[in-house]
PDB file of N, CA and C in Angstrom:
ATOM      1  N   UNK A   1      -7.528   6.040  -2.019  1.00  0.00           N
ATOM      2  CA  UNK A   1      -7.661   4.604  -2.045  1.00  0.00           C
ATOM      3  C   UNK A   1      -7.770   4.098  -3.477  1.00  0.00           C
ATOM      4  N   UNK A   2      -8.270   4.529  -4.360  1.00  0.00           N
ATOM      5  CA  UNK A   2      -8.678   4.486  -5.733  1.00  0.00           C
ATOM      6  C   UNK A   2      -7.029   4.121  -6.195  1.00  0.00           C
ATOM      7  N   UNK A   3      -6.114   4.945  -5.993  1.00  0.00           N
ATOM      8  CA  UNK A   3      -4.365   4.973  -6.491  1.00  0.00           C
ATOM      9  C   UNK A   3      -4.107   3.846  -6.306  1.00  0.00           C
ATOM     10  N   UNK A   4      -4.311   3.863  -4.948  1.00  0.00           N
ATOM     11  CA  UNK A   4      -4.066   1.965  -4.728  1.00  0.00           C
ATOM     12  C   UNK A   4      -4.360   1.106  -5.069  1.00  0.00           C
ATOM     13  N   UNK A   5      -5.439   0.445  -5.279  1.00  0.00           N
ATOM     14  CA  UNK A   5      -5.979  -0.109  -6.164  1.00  0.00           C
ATOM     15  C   UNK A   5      -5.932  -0.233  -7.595  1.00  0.00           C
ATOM     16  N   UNK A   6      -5.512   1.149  -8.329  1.00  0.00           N
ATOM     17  CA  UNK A   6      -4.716   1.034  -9.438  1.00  0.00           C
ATOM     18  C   UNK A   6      -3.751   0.585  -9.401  1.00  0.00           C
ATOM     19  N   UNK A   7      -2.984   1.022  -8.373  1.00  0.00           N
ATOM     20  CA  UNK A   7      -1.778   0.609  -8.529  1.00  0.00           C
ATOM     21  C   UNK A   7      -1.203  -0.974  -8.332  1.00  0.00           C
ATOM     22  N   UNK A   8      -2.367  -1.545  -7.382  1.00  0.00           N
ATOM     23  CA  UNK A   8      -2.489  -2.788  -7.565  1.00  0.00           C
ATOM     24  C   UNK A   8      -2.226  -3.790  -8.847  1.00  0.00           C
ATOM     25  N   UNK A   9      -3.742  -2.813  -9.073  1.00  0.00           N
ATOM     26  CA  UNK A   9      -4.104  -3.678 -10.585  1.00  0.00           C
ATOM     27  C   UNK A   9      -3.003  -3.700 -11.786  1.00  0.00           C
ATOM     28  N   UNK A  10      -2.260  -2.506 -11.651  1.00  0.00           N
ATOM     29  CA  UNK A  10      -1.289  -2.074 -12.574  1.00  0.00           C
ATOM     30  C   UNK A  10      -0.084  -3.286 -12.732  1.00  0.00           C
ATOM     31  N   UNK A  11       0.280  -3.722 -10.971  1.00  0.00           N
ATOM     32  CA  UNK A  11       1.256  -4.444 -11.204  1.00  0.00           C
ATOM     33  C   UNK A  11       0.684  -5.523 -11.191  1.00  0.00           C
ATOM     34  N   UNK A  12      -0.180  -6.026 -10.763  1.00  0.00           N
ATOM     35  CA  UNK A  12      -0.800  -7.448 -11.335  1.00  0.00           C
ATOM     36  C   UNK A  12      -1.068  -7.606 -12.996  1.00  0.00           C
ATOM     37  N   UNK A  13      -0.995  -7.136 -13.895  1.00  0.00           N
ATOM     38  CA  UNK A  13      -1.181  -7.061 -14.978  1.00  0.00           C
ATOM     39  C   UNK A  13       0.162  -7.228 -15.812  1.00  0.00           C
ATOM     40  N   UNK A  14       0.832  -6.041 -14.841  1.00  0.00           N
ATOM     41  CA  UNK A  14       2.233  -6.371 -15.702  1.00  0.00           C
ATOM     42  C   UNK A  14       2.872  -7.823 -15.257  1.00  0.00           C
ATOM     43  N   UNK A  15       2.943  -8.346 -14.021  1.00  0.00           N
ATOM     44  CA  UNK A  15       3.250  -9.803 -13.818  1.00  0.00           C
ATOM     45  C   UNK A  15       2.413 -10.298 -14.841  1.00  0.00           C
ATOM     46  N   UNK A  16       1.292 -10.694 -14.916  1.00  0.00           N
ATOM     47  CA  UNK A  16       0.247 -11.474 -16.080  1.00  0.00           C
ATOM     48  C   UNK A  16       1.302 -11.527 -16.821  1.00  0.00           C
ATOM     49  N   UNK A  17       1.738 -10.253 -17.658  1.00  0.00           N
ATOM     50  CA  UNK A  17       2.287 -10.132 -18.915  1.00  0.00           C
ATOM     51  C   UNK A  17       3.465 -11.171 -19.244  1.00  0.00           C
ATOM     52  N   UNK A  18       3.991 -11.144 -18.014  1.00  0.00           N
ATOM     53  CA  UNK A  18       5.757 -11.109 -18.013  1.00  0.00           C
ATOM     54  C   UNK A  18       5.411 -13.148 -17.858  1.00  0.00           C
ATOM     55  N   UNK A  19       4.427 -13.529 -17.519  1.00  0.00           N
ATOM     56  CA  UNK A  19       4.046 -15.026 -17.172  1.00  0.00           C
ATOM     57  C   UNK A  19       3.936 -15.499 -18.894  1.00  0.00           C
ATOM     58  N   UNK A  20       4.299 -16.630 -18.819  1.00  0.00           N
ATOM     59  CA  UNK A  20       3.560 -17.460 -20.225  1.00  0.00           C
ATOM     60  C   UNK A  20       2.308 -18.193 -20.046  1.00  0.00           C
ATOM     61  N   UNK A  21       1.825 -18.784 -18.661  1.00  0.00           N
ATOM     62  CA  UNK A  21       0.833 -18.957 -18.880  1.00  0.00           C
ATOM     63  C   UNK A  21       0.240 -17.766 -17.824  1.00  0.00           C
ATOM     64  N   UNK A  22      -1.387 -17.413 -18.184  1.00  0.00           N
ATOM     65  CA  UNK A  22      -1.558 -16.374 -17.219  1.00  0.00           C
ATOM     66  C   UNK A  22      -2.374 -16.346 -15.975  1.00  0.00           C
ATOM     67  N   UNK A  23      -2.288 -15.754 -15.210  1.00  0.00           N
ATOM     68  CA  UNK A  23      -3.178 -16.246 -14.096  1.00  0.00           C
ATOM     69  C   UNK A  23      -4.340 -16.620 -13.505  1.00  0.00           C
ATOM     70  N   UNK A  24      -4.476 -17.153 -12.666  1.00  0.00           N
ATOM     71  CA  UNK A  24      -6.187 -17.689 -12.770  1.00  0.00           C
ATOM     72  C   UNK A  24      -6.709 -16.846 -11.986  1.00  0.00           C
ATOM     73  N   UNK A  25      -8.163 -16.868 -11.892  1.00  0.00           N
ATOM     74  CA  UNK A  25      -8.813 -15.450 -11.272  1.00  0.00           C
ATOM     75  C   UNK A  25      -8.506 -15.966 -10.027  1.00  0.00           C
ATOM     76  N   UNK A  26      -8.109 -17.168  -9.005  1.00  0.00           N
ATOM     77  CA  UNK A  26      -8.492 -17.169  -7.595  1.00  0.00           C
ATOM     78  C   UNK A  26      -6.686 -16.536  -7.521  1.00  0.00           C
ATOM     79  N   UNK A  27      -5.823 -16.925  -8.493  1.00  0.00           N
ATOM     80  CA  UNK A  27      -3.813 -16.417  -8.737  1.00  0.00           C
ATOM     81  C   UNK A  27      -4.007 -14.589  -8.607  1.00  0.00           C
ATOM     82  N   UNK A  28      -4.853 -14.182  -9.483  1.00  0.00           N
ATOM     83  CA  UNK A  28      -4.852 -13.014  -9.401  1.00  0.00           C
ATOM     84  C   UNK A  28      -5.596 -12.383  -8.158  1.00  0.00           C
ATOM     85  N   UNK A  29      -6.726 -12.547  -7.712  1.00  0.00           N
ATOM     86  CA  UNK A  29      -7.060 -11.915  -6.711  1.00  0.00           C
ATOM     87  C   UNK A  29      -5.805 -11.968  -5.576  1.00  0.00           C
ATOM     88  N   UNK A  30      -5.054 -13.147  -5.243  1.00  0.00           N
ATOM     89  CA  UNK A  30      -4.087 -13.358  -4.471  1.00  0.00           C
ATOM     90  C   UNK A  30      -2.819 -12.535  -4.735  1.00  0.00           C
ATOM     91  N   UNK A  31      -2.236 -12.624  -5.731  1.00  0.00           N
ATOM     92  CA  UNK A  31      -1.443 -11.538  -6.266  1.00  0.00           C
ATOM     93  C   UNK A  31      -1.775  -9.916  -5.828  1.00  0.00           C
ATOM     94  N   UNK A  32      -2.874  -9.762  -6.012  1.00  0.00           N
ATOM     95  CA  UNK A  32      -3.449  -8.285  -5.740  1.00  0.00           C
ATOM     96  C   UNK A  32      -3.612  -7.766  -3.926  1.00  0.00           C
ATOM     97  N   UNK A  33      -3.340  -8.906  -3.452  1.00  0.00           N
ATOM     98  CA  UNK A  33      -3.178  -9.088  -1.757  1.00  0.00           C
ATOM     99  C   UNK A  33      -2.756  -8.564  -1.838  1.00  0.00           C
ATOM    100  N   UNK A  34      -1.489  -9.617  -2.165  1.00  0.00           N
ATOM    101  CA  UNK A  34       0.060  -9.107  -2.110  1.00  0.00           C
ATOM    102  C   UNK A  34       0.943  -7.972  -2.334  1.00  0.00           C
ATOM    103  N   UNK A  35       0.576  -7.667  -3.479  1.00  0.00           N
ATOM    104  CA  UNK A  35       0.986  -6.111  -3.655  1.00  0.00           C
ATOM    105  C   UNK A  35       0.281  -4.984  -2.645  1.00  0.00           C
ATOM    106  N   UNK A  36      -1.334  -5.184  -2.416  1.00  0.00           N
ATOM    107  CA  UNK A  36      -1.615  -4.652  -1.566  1.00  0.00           C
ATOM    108  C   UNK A  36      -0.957  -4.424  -0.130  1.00  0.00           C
ATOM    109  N   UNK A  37      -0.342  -5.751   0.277  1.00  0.00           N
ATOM    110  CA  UNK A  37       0.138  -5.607   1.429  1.00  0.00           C
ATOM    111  C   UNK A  37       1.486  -5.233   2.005  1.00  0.00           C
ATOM    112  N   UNK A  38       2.390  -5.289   0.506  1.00  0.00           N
ATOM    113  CA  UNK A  38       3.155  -4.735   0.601  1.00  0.00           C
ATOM    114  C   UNK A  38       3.370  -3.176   0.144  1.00  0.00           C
ATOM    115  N   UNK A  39       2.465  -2.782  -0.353  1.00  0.00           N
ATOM    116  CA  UNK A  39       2.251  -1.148  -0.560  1.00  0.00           C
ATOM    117  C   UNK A  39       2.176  -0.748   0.615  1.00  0.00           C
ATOM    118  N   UNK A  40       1.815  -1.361   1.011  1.00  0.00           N
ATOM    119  CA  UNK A  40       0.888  -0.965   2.631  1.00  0.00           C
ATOM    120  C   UNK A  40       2.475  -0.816   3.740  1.00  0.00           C
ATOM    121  N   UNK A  41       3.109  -1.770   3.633  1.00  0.00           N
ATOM    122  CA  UNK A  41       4.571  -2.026   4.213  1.00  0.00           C
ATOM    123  C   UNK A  41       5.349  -0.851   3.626  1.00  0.00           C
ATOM    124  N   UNK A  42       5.361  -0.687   2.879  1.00  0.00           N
ATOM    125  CA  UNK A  42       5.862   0.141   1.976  1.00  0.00           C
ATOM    126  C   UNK A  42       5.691   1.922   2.777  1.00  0.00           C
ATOM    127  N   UNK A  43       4.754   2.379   2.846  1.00  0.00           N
ATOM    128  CA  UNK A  43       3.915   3.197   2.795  1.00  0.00           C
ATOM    129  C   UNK A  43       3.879   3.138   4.833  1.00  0.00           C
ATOM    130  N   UNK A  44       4.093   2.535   5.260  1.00  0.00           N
ATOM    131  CA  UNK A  44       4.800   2.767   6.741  1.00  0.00           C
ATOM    132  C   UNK A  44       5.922   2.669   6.880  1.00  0.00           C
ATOM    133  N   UNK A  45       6.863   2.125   6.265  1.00  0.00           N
ATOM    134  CA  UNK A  45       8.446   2.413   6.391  1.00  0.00           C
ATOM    135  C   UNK A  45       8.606   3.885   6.277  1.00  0.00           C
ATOM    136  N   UNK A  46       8.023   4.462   5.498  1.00  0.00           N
ATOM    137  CA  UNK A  46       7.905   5.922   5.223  1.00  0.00           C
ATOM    138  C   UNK A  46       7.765   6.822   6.002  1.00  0.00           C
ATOM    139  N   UNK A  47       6.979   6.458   6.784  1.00  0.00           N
ATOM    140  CA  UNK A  47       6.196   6.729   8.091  1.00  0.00           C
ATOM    141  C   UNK A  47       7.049   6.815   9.192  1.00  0.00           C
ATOM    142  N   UNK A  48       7.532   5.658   9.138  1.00  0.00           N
ATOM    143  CA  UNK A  48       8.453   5.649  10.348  1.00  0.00           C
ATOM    144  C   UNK A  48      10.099   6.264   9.803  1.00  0.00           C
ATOM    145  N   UNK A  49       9.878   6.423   8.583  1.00  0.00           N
ATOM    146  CA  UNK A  49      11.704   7.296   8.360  1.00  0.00           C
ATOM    147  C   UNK A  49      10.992   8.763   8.829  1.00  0.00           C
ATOM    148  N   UNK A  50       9.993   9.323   8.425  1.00  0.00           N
ATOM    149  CA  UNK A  50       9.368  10.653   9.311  1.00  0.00           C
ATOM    150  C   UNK A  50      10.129  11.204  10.518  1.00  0.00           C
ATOM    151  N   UNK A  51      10.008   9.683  11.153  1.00  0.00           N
ATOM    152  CA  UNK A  51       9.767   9.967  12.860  1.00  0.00           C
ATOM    153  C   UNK A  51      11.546  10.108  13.196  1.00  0.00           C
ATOM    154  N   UNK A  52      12.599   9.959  12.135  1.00  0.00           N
ATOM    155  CA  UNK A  52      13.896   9.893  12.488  1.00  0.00           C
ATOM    156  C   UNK A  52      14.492  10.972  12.020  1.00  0.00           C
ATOM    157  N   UNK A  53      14.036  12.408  12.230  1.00  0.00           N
ATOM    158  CA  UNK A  53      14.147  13.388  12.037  1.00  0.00           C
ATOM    159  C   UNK A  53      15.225  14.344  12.968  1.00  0.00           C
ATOM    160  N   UNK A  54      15.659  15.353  13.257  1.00  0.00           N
ATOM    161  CA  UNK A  54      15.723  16.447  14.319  1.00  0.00           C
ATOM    162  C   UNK A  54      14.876  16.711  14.840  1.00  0.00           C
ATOM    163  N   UNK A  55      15.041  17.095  16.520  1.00  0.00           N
ATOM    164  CA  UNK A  55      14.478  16.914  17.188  1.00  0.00           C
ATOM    165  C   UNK A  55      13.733  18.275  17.239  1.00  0.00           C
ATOM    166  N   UNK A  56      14.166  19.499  16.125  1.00  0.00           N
ATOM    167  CA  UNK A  56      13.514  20.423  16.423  1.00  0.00           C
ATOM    168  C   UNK A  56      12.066  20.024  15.282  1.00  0.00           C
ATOM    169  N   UNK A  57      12.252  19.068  14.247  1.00  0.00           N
ATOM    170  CA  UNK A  57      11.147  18.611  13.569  1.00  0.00           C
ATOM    171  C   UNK A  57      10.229  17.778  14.180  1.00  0.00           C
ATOM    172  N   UNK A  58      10.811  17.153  15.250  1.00  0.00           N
ATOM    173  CA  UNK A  58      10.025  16.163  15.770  1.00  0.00           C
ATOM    174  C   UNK A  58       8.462  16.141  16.087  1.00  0.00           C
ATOM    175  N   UNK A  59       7.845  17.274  16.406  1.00  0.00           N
ATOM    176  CA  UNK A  59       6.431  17.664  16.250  1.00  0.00           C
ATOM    177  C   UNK A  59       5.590  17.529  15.203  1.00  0.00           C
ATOM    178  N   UNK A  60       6.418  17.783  14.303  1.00  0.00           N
ATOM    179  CA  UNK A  60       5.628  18.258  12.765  1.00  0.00           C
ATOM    180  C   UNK A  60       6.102  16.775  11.800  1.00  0.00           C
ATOM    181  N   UNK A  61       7.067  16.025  12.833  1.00  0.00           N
ATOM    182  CA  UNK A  61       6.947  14.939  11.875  1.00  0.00           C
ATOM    183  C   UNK A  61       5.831  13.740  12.648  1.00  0.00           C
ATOM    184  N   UNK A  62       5.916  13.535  13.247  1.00  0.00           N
ATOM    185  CA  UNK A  62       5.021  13.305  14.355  1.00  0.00           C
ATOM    186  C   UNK A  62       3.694  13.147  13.934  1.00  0.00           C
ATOM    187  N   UNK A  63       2.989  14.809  13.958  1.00  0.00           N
ATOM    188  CA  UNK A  63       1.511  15.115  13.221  1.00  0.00           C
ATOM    189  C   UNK A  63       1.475  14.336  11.867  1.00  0.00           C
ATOM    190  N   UNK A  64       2.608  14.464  11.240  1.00  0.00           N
ATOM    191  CA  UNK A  64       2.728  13.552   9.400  1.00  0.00           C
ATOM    192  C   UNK A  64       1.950  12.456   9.818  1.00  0.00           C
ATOM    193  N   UNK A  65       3.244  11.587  10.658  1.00  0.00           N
ATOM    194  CA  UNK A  65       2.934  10.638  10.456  1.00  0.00           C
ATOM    195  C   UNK A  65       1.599  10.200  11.090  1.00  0.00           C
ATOM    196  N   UNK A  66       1.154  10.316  12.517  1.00  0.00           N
ATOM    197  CA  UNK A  66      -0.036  10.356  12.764  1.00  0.00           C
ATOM    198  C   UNK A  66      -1.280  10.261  11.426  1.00  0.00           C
ATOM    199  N   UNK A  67      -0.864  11.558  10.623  1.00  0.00           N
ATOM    200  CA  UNK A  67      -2.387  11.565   9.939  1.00  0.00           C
ATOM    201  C   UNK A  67      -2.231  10.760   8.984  1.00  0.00           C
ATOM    202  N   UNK A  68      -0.814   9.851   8.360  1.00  0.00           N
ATOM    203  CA  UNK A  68      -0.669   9.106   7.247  1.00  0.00           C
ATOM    204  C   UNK A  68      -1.162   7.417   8.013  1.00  0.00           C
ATOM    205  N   UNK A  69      -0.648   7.185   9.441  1.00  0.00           N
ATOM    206  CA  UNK A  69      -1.195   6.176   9.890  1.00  0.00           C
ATOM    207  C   UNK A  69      -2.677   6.288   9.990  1.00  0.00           C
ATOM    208  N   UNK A  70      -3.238   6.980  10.183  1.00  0.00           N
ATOM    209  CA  UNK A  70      -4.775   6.873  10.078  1.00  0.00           C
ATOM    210  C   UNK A  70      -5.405   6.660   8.804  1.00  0.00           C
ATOM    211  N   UNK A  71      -4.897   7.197   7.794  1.00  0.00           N
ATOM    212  CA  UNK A  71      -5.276   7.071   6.604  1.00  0.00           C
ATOM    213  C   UNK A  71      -4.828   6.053   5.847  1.00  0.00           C
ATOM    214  N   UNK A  72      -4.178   5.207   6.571  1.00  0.00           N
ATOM    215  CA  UNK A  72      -3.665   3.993   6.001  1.00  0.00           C
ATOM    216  C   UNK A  72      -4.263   2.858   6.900  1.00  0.00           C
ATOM    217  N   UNK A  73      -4.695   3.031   7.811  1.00  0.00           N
ATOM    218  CA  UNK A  73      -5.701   2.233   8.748  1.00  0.00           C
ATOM    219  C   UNK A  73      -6.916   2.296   8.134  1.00  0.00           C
ATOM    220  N   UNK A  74      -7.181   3.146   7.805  1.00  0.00           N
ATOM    221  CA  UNK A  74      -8.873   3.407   7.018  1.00  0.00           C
ATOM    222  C   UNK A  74      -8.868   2.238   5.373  1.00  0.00           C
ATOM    223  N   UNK A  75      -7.626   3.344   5.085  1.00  0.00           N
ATOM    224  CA  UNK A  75      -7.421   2.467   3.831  1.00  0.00           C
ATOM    225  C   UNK A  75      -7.288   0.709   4.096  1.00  0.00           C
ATOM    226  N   UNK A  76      -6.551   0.447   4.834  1.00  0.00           N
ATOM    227  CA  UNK A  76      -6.766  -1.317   5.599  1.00  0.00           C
ATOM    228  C   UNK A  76      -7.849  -1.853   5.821  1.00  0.00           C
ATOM    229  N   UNK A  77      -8.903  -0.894   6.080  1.00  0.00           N
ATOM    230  CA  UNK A  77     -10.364  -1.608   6.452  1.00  0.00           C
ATOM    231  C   UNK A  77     -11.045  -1.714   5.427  1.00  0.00           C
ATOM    232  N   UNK A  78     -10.969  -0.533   4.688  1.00  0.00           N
ATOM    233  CA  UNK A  78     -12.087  -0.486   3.752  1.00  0.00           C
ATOM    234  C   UNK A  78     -11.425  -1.385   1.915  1.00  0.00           C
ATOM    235  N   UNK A  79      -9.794  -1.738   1.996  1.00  0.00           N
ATOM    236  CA  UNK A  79      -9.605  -2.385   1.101  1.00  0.00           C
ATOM    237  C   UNK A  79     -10.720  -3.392   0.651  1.00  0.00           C
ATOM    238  N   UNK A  80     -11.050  -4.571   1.899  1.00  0.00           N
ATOM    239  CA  UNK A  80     -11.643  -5.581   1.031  1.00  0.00           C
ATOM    240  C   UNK A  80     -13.428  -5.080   0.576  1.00  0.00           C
ATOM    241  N   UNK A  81     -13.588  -3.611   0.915  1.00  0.00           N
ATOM    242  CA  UNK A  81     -15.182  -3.467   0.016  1.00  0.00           C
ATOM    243  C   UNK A  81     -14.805  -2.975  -1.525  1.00  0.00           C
ATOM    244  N   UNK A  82     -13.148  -2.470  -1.545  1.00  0.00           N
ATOM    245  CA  UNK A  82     -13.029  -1.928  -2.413  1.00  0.00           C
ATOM    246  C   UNK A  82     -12.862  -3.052  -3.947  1.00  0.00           C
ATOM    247  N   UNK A  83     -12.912  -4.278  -3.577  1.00  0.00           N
ATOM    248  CA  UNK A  83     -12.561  -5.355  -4.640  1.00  0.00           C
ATOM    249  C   UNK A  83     -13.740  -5.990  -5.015  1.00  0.00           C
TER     250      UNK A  83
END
């Protein structure tokens, strides 16, 4: 969860940069949604290319994805203590 959140912050910063004027703290927390939520989109498309495998993988992609959806559900809840 920590990655994420870097990685958040990472691209909220580089937008800042790329802005002339820079963002306001209520612009940035909002920004940091956003990327959040699309990491998050991101990071189940993935998930679901898993599941479009051969059918002799289909088990073992299956278990993947299973344990990446849980850990991305966790990660969903516990985002907003993490800010």
């Amino acid at each position: 969860m920590d990655n994420l959140m870097q990685i958040t912050k990472d691209a909220t910063r580089g937008i800042n940069k790329l802005l002339i004027v820079s963002l306001s703290a209520d612009q940035t927390g909002q920004v940091e949604k956003l990327i959040d939520q699309t990491v998050i989109k991101a990071m189940l498309k993935g998930v679901d290319a898993t599941l479009n495998c051969p059918v002799a993988n289909q088990d073992t992609a299956h278990k993947i994805a299973t344990a990446i959806r849980q850990k991305n559900d966790a990660l969903i809840v516990n985002l907003p203590i993490l800010r």
